[in-house]
Protein backbone atom coordinates (compact mmCIF):
# COMPACT_ATOMS: atom_id res chain seq x y z
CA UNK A 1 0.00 0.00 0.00
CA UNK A 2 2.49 2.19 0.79
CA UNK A 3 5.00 1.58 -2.10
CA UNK A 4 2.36 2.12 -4.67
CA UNK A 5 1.64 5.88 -2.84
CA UNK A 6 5.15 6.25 -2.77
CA UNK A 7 4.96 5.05 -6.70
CA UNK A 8 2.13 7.60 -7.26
CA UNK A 9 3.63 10.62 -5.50
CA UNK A 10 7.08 10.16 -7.41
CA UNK A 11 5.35 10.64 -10.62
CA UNK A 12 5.03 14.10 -9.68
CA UNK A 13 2.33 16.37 -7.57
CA UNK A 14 -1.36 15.57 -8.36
CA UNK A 15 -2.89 18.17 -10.80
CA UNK A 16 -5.25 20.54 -9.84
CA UNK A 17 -8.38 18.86 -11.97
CA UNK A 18 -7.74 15.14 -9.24
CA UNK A 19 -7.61 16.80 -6.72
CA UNK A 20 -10.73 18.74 -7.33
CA UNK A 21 -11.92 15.63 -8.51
CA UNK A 22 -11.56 13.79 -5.02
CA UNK A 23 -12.65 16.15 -3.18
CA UNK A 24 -15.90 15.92 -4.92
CA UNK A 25 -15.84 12.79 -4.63
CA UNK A 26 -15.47 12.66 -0.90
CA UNK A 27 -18.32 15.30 -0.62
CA UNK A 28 -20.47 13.20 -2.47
CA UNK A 29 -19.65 10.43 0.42
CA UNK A 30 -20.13 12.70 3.28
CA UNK A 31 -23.84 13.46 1.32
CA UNK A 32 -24.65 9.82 0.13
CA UNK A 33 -23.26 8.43 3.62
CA UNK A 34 -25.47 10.71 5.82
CA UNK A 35 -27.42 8.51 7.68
CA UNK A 36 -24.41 5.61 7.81
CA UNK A 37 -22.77 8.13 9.15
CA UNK A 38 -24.68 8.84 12.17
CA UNK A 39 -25.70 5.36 12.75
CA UNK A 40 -22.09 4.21 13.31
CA UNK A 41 -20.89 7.17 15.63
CA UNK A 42 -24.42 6.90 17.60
CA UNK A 43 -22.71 2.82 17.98
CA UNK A 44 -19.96 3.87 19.12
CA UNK A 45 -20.56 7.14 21.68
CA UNK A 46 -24.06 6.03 23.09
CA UNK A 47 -25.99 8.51 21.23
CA UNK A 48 -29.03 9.28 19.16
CA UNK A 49 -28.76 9.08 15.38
CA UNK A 50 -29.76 13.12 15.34
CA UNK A 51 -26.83 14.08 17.54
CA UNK A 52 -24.60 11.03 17.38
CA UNK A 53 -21.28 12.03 18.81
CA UNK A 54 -21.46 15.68 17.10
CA UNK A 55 -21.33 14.55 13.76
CA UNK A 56 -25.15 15.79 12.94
CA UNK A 57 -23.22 19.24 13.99
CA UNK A 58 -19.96 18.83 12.24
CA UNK A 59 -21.05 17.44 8.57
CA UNK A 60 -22.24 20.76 7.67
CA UNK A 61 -19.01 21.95 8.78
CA UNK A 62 -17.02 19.47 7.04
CA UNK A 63 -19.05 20.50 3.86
CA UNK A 64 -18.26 24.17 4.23
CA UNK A 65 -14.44 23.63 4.85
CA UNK A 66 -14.50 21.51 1.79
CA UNK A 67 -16.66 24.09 -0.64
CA UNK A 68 -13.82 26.34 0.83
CA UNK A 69 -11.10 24.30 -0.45
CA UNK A 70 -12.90 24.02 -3.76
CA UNK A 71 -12.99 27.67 -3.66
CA UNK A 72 -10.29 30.42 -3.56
CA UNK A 73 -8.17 28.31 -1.20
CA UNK A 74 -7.35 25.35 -3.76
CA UNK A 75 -7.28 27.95 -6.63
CA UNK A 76 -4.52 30.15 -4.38
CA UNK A 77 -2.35 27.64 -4.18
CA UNK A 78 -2.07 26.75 -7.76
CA UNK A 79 0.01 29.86 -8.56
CA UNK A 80 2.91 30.77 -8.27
CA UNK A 81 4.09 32.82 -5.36
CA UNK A 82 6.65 35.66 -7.02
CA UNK A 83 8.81 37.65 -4.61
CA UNK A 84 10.74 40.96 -4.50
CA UNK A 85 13.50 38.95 -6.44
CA UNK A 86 13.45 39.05 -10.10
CA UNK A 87 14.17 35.25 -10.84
CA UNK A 88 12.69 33.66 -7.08
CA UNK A 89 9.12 32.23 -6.35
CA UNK A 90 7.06 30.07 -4.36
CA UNK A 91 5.61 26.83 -5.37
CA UNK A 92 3.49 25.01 -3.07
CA UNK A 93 4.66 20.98 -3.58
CA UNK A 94 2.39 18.51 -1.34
CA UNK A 95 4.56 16.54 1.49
CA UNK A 96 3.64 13.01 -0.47
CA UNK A 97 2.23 10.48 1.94
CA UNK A 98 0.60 11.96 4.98
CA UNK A 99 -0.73 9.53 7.80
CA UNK A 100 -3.64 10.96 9.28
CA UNK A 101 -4.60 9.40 13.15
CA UNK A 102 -7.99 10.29 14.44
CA UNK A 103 -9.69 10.05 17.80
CA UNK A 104 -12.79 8.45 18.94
CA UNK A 105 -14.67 11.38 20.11
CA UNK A 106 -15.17 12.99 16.83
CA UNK A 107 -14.00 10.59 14.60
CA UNK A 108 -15.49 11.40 11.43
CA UNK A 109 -14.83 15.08 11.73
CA UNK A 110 -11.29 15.19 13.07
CA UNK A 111 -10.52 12.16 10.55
CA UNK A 112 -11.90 13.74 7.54
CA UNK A 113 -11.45 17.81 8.30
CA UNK A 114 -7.67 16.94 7.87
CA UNK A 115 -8.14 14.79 5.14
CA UNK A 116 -9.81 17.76 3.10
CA UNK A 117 -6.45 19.69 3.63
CA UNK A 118 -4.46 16.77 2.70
CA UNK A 119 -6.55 16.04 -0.96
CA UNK A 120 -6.51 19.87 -1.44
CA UNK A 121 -2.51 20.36 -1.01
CA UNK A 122 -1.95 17.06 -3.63
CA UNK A 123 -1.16 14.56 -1.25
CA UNK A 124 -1.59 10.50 -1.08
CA UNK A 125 -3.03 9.99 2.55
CA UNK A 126 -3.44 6.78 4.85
CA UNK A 127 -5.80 7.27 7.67
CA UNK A 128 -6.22 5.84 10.63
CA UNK A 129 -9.42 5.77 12.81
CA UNK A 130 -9.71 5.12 16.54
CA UNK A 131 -10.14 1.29 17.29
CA UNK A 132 -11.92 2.83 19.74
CA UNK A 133 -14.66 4.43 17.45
CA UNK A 134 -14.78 0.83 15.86
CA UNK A 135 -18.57 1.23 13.66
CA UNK A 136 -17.32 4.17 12.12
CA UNK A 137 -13.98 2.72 11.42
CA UNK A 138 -15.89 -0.60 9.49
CA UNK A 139 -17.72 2.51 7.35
CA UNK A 140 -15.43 4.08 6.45
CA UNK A 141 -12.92 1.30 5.67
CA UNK A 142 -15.62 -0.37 3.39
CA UNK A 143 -17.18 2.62 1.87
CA UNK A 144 -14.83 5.06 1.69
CA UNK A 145 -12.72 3.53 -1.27
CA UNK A 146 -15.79 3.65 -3.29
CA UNK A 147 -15.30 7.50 -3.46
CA UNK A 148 -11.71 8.15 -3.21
CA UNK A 149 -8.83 6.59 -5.50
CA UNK A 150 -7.38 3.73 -4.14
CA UNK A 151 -3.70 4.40 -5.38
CA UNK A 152 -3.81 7.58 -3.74
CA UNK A 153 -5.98 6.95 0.07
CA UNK A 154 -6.32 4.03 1.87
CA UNK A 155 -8.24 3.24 5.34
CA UNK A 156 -6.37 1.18 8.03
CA UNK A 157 -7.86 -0.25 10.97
CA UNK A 158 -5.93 -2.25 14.01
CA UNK A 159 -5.21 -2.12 17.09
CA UNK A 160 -2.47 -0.36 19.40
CA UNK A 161 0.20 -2.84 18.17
CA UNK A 162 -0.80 -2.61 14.96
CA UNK A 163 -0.51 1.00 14.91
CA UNK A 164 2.73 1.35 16.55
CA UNK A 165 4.42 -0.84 13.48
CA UNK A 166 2.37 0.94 11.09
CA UNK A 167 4.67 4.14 12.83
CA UNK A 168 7.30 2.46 11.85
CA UNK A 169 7.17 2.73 8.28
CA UNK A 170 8.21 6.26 7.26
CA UNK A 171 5.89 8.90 5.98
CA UNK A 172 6.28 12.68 4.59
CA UNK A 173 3.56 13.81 7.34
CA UNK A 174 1.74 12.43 10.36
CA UNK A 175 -1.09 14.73 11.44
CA UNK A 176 -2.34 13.40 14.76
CA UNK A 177 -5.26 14.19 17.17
CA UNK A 178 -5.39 12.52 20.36
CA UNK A 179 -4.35 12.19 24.01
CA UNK A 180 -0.64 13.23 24.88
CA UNK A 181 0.67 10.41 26.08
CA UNK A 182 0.04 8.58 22.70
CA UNK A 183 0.90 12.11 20.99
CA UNK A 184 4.42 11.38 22.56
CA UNK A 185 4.47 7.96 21.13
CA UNK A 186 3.84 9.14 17.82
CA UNK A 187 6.15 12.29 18.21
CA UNK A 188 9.30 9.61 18.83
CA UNK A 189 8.22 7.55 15.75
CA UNK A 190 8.25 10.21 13.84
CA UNK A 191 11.85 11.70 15.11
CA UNK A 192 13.12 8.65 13.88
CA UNK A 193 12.44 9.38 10.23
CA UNK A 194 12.51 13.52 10.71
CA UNK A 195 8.80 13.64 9.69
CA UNK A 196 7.20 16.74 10.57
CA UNK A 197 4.18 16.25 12.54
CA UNK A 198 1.32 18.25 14.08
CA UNK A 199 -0.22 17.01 17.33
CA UNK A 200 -3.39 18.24 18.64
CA UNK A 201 -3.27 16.81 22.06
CA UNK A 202 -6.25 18.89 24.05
CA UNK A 203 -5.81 20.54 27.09
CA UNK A 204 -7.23 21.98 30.49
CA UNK A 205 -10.21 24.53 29.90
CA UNK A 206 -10.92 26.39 32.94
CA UNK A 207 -13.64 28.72 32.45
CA UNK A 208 -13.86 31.98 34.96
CA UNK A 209 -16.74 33.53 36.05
CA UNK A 210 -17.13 37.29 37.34
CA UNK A 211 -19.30 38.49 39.77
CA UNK A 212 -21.00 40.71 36.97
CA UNK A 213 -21.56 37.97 34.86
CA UNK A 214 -25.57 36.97 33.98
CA UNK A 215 -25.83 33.35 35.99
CA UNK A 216 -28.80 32.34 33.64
CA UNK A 217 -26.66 32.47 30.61
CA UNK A 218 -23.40 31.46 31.94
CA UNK A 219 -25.11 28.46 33.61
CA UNK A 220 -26.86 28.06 30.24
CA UNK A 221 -23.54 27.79 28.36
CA UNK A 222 -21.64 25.75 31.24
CA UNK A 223 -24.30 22.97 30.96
CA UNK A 224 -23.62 23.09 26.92
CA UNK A 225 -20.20 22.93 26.65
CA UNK A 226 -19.88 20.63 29.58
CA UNK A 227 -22.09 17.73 28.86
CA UNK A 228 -21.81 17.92 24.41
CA UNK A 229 -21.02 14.60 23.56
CA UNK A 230 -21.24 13.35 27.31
CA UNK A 231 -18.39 15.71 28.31
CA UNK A 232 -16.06 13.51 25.90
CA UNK A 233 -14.71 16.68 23.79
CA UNK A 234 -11.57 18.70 24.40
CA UNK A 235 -12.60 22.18 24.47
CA UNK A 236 -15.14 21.50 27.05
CA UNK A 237 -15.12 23.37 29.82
CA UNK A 238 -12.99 21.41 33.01
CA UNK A 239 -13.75 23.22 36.21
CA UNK A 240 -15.53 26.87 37.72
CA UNK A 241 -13.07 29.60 39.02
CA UNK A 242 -15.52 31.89 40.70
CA UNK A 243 -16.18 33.57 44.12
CA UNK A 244 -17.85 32.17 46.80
CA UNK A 245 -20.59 34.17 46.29
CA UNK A 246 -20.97 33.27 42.70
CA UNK A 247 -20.76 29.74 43.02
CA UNK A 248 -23.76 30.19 45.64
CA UNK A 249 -25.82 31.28 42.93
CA UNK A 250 -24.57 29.67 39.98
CA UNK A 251 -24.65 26.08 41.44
CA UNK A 252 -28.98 26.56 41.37
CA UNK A 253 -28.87 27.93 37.85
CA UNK A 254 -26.75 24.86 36.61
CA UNK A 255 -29.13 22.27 38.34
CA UNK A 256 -31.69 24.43 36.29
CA UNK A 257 -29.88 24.55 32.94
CA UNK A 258 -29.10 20.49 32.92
CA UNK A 259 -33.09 19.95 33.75
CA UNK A 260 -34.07 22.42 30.92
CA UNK A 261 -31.40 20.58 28.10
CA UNK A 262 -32.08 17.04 29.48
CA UNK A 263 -35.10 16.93 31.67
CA UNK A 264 -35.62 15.67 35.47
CA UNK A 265 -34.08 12.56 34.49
CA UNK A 266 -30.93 13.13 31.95
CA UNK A 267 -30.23 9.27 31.82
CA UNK A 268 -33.21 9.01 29.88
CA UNK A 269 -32.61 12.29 27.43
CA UNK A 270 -32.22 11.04 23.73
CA UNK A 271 -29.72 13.86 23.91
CA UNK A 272 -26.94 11.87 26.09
CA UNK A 273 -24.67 9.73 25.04
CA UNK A 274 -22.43 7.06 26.92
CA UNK A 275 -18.87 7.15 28.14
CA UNK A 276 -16.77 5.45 25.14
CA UNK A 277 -15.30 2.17 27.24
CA UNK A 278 -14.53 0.76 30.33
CA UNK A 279 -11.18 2.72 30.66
CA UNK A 280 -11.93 5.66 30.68
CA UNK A 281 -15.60 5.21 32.74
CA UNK A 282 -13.42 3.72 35.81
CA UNK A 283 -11.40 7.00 35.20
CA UNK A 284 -13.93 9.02 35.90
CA UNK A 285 -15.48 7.30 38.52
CA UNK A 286 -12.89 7.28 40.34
CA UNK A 287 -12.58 11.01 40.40
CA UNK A 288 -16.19 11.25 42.04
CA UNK A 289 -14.31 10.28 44.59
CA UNK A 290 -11.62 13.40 44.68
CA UNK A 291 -14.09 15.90 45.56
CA UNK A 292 -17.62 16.94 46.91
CA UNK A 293 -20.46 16.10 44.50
CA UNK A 294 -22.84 19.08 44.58
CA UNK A 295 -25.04 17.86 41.75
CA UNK A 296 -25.56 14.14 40.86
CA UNK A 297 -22.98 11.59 40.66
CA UNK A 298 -25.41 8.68 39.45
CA UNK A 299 -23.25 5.95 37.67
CA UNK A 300 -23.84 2.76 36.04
CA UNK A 301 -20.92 0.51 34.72
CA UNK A 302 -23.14 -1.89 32.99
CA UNK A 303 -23.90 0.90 30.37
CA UNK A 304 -21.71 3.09 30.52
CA UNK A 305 -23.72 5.67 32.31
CA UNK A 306 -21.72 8.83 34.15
CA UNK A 307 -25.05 11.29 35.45
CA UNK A 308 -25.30 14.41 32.70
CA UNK A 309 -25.96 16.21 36.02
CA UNK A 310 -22.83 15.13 38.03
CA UNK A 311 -21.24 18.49 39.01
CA UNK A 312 -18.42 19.09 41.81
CA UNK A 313 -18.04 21.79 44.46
CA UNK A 314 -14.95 22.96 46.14
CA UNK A 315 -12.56 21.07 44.31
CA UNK A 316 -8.96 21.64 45.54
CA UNK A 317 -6.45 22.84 43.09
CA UNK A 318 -4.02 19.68 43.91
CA UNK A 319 -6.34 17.52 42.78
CA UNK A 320 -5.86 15.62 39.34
CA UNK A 321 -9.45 16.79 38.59
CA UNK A 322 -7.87 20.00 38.01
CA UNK A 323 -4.12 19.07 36.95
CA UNK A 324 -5.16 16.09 34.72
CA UNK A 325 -7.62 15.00 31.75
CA UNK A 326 -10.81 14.43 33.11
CA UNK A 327 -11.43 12.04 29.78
CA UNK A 328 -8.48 10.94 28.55
């Protein structure tokens, strides 16, 4: 698989008419695939098919990056660059095989919102979904060929070891989105061979709140960002800083905000989804234990269940609540 990319991107960079071509062609997939689509990521996160695991959300955002890359951005980068210099310019070459690792959490949108870039820049591209995220892995291993050039893109799914000899092999770019510690995994594999990489590994999102702030909407907003995609996204908010006196009344306005977006009893809300796995549902378990529950804290390891309305007070800043992912 690899030789005949390597094959295919030594006969020179992929003119502008294929690229446009694919990327047609994988819009016509994210359109044809719709309901697949949802199906397999409501399998794999727990969720209704008209919210499963964000993707109802993110296809029309995956269509707009790509009519944006069909647009001025594709047609930009066709030309030549010229500079100040009366014999210099700037040609945009694509790396030649890119290997593109996706999480579980989103994994059609952070596995295919790269993939746009790659097809657009003239690049052959292996991806690799989560085994985690394994429905949506089966899709698009078994559809997505029937869109996309086989010489050029190819699906791979395995496991951990599998994946860590597949980072053997050398490629021209690794674009990975995932947890750190495997983003330092992949960050060594790729030293090896001096591939340039980018790693989108998360991070801690405290969110402040001022005294002058309007509880309603902040609570509003908290309860949102929070509990999207059971709390299983990286931008979500971690933990409160506030004053005493605004956690006094923004604790009430929470309580009220979860019962508004998922009712007196959230476990039953076709809006919830379910912690991915075992792993990383003892994980968070175990942290109801690091602090003072102030709303919730219903569990249930038979499915998957952590309570939508499972909220913390006073939660010390040594704690790895704060210091640490909450889901890895």
């Amino acid at each position: 698989m690899l030789l005949r990319m390597m094959v295919v991107v030594g006969m020179g960079t992929r003119p502008m008419e294929y690229r446009v071509a694919q990327l047609e062609a994988l819009g016509r997939f994210l359109e044809e695939k719709k309901q697949d689509i949802l199906e397999a990521t409501a399998l794999d996160m727990g969720k209704v098919r008209r919210r499963g695991a964000g993707s109802a959300r993110s296809h029309p955002g995956l269509l707009v990056v790509l009519g944006n890359m069909l647009g001025t951005a594709l047609r930009s980068w066709s030309f030549l660059q010229m500079t100040q210099l009366d014999s210099a310019f700037i040609r945009k070459d694509p790396y030649g095989v890119v290997l593109i690792i996706g999480p579980w959490n989103y994994p059609i949108h952070l596995l295919l919102g790269p993939l746009i870039g790659a097809i657009a820049a003239g690049n052959c591209v292996v991806i690799k979904p989560s085994e985690k995220a394994k429905n949506t892995g089966r899709l698009l291993a078994e559809s997505l060929g029937c869109y996309l050039d086989s010489d050029c893109f190819a699906v791979v799914t395995a496991g951990v070891q599998e994946t860590t000899r597949l980072l053997e092999n050398k490629f021209d770019y690794i674009f990975f989105t995932g947890s750190p510690s495997v983003g330092r995994m992949v960050m060594a594999a790729a030293a090896k061979h001096l591939t340039p990489v980018t790693l989108e590994l998360g991070g801690k999102n405290p969110c402040y709140v001022s005294d002058t702030c309007d509880v309603r909407s902040v609570a509003r907003r908290l309860a949102w960002g929070r509990f999207f995609n059971a709390g299983q996204t990286c931008v979500a908010p971690d933990y409160v800083l506030c004053t005493l006196e605004m956690q006094e009344k923004l604790m009430p306005a929470l309580r009220e905000a979860i019962t508004e977006f998922y009712g007196s009893n959230p476990r039953e809300s076709p809006d919830f989804g379910r912690i991915v796995g075992q792993k990383e549902f003892q994980r968070i378990r175990a942290l109801l234990c690091s602090g003072r529950v102030a709303i919730g804290g219903q569990t249930d390891e038979k499915d998957l269940y952590i309570g939508e309305d499972t909220g913390f007070g006073d939660v010390g800043s040594s704690l790895a609540w704060v210091l640490g992912d909450v889901v890895p």
